[in-house]
N, C-alpha and C. Protein backbone atom coordinates (compact mmCIF):
# COMPACT_ATOMS: atom_id res chain seq x y z
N UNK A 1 -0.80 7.72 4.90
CA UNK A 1 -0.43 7.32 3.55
C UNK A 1 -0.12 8.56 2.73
N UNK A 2 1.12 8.41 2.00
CA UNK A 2 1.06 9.32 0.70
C UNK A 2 0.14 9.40 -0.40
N UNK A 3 -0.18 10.81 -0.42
CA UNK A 3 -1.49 10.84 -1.40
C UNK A 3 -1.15 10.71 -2.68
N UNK A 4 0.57 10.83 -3.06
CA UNK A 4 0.65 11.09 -4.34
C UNK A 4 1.23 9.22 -4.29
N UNK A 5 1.37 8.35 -3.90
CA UNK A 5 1.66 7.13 -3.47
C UNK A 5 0.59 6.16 -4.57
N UNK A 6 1.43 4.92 -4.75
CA UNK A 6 0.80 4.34 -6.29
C UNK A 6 0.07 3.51 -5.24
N UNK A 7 -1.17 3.38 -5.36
CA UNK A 7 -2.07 2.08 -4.52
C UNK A 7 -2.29 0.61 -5.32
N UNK A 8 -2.36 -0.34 -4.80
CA UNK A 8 -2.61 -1.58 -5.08
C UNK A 8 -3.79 -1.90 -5.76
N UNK A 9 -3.42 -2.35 -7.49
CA UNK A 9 -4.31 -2.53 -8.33
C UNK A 9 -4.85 -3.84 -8.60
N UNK A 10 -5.76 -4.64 -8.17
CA UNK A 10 -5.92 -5.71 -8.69
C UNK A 10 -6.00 -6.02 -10.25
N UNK A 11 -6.13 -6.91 -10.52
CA UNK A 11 -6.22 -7.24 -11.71
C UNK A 11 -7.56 -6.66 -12.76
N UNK A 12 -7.87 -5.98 -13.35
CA UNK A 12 -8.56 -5.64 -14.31
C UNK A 12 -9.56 -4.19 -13.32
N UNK A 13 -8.60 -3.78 -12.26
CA UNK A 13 -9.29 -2.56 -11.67
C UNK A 13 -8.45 -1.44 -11.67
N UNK A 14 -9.26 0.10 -11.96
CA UNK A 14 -7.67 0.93 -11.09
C UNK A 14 -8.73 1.38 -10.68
N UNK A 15 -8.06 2.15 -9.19
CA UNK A 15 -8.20 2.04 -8.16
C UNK A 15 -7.85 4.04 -7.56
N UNK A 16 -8.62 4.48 -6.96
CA UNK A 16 -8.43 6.03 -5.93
C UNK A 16 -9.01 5.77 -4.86
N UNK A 17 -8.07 7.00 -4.00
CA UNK A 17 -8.76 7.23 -2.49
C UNK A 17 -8.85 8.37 -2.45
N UNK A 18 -10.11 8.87 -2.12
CA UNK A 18 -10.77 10.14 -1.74
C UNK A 18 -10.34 10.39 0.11
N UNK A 19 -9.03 11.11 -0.29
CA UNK A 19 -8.65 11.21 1.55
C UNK A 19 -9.05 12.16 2.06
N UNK A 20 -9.76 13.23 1.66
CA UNK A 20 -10.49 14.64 2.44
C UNK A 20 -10.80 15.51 1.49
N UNK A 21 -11.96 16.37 2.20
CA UNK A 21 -12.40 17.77 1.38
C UNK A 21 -11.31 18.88 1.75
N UNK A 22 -11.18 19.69 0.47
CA UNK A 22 -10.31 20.89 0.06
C UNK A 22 -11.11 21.67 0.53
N UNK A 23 -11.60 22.28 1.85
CA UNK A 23 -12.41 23.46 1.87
C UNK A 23 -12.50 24.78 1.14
N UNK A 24 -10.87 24.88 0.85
CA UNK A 24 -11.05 26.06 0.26
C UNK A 24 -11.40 26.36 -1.42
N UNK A 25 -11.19 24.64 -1.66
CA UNK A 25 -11.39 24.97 -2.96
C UNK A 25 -13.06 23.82 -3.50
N UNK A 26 -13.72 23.66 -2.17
CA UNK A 26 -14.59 22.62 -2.39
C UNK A 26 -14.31 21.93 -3.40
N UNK A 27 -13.83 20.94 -3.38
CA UNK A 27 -13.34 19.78 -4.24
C UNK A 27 -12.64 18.46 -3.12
N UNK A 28 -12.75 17.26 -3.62
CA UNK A 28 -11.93 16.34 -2.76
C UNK A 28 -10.70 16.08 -3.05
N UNK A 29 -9.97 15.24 -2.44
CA UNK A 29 -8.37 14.91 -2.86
C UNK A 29 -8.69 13.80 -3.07
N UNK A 30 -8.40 13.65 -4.06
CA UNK A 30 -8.15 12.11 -4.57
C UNK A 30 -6.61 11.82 -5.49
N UNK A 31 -6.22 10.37 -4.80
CA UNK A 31 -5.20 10.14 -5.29
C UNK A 31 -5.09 8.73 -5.95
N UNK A 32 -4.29 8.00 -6.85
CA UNK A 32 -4.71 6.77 -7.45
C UNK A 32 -4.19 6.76 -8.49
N UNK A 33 -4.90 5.65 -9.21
CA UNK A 33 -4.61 5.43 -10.80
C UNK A 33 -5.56 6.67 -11.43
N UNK A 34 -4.23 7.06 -12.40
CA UNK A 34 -4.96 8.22 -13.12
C UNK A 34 -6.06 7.92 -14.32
N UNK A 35 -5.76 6.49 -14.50
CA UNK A 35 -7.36 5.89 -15.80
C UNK A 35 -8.39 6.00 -14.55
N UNK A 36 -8.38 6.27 -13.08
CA UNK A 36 -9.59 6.04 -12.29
C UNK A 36 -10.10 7.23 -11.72
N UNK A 37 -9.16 8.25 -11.93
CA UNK A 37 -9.84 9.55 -11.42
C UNK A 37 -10.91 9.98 -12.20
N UNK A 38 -11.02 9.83 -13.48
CA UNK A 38 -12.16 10.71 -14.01
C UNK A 38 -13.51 9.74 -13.77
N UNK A 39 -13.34 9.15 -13.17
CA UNK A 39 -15.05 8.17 -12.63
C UNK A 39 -15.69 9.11 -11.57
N UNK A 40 -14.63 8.76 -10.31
CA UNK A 40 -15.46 10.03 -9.24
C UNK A 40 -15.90 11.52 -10.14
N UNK A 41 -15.33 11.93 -10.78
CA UNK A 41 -15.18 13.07 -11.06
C UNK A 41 -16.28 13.44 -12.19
N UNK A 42 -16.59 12.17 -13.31
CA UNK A 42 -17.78 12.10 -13.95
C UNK A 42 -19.06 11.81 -13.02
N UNK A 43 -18.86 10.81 -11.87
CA UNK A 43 -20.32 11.08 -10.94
C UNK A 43 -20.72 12.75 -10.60
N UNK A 44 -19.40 13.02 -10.04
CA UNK A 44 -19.99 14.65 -9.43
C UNK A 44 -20.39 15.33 -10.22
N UNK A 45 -19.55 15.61 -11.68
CA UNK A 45 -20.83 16.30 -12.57
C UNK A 45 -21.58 16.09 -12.93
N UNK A 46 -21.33 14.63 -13.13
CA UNK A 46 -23.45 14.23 -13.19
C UNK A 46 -23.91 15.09 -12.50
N UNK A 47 -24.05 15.11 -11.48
CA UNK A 47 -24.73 16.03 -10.28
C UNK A 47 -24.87 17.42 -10.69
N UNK A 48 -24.35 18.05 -11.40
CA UNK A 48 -24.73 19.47 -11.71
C UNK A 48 -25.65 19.94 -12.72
N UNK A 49 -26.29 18.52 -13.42
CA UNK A 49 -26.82 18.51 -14.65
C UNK A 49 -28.30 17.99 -14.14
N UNK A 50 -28.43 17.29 -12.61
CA UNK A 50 -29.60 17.10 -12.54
C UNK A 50 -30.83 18.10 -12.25
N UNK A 51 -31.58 18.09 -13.03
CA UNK A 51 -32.79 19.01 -12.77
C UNK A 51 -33.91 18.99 -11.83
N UNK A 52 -33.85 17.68 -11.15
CA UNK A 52 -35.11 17.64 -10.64
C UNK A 52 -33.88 17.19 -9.04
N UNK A 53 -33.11 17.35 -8.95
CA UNK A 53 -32.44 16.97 -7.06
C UNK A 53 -31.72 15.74 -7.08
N UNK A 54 -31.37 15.43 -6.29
CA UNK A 54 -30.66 13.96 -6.21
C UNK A 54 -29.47 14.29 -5.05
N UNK A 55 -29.25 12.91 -4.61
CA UNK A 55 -28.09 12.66 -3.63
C UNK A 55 -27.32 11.24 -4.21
N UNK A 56 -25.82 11.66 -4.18
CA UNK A 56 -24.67 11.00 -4.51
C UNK A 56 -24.07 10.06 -3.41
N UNK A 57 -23.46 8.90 -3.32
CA UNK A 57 -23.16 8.77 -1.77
C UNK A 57 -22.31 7.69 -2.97
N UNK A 58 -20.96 8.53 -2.28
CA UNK A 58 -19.23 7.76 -2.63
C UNK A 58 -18.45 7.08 -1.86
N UNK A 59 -19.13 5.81 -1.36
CA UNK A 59 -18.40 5.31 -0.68
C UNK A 59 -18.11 3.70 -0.74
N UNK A 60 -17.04 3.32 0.14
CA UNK A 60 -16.16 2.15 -0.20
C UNK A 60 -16.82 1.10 0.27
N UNK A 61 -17.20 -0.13 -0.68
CA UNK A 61 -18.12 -1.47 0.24
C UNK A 61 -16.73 -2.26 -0.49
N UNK A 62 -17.30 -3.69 0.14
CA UNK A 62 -16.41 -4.56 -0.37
C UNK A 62 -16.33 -5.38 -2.25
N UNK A 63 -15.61 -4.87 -3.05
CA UNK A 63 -15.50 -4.92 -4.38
C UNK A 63 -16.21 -3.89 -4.70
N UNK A 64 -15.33 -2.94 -4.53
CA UNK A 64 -15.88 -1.44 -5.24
C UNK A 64 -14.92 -1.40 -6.49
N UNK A 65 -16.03 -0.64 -7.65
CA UNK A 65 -15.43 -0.93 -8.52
C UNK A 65 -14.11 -0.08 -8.95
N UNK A 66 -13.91 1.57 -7.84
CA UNK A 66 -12.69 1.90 -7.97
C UNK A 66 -12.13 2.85 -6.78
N UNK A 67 -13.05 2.24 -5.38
CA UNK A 67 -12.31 2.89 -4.32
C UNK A 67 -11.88 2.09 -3.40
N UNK A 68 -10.63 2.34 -2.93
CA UNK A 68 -10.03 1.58 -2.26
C UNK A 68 -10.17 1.71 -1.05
N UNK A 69 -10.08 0.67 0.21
CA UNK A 69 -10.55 0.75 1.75
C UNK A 69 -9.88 1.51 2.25
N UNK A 70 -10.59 2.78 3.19
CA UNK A 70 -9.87 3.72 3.79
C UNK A 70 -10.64 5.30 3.22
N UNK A 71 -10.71 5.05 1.37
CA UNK A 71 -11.33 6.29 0.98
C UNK A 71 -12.86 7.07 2.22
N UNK A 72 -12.24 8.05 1.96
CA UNK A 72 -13.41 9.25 2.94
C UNK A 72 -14.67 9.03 2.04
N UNK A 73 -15.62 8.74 3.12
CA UNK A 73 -17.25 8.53 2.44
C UNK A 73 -17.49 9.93 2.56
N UNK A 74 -18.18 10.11 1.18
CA UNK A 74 -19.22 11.68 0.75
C UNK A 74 -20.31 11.60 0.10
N UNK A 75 -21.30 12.29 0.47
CA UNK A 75 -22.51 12.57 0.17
C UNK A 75 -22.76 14.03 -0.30
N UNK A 76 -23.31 13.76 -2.14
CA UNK A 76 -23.27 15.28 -2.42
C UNK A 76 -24.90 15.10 -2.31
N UNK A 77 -25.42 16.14 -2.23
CA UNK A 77 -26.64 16.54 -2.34
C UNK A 77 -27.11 17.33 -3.86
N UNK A 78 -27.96 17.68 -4.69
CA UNK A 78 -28.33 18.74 -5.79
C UNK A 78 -29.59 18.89 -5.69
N UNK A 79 -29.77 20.23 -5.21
CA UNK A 79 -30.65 20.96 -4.91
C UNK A 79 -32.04 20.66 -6.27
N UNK A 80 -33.04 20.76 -5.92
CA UNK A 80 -34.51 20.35 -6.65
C UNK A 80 -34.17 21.05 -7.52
N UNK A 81 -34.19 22.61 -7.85
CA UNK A 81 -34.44 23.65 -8.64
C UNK A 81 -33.21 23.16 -9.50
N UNK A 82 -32.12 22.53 -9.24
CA UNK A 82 -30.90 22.81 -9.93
C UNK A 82 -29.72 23.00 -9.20
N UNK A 83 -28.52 22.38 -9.76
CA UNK A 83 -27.30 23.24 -8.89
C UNK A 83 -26.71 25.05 -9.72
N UNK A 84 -26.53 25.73 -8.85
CA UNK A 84 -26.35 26.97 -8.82
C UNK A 84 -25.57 27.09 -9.56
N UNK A 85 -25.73 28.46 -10.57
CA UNK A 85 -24.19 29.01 -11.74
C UNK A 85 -23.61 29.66 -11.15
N UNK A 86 -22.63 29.81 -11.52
CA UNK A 86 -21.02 30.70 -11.39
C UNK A 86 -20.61 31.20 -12.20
C-alpha cells in the first residue's frame, strides 16, 4: 500500500496506519487522515511525561477507534525513573 494513499473512512471515524519504525529517526510512519494523526502521537507523549513507568501497546482490534487493519502493533515502554532528556 501507498503510505501517502487516502484510507477508507467510515462514517464518524478518521482513520491511520502505523506501517513501520524509522530507525533512524525512532519515530513510526504513519499515514491517514490528518484529523487522526495527532491521537497516536498524543499517546506517545503521554509517555514521556510519566513519572512512575508505564507500557503503551498500539494496536489494531476490531472497531478501533483510529487504526486501520494491517497497522504495525507497538509497544512503548517508559522507564520507572522517567523517560530520558535530550
Amino acid at each position: 500500500m501507498n503510505p501517502s494513499a487516502e484510507l477508507p473512512s467510515p462514517e464518524g471515524f478518521a482513520l491511520v496506519r502505523i506501517h513501520k519504525l524509522d530507525a533512524s529517526r525512532e519515530a513510526p510512519v504513519v499515514s491517514g487522515d490528518p484529523g487522526a494523526k495527532p491521537i497516536p502521537a498524543a499517546n506517545l507523549q503521554g509517555m514521556t511525561t510519566m513519572e512512575d513507568g508505564g507500557r503503551l501497546h498500539i494496536d489494531h482490534f476490531p472497531e478501533h477507534p483510529y487504526l486501520v487493519e494491517g497497522s504495525l502493533p507497538i509497544v512503548v515502554n517508559s522507564a520507572p525513573q522517567g523517560m530520558p532528556t535530550r
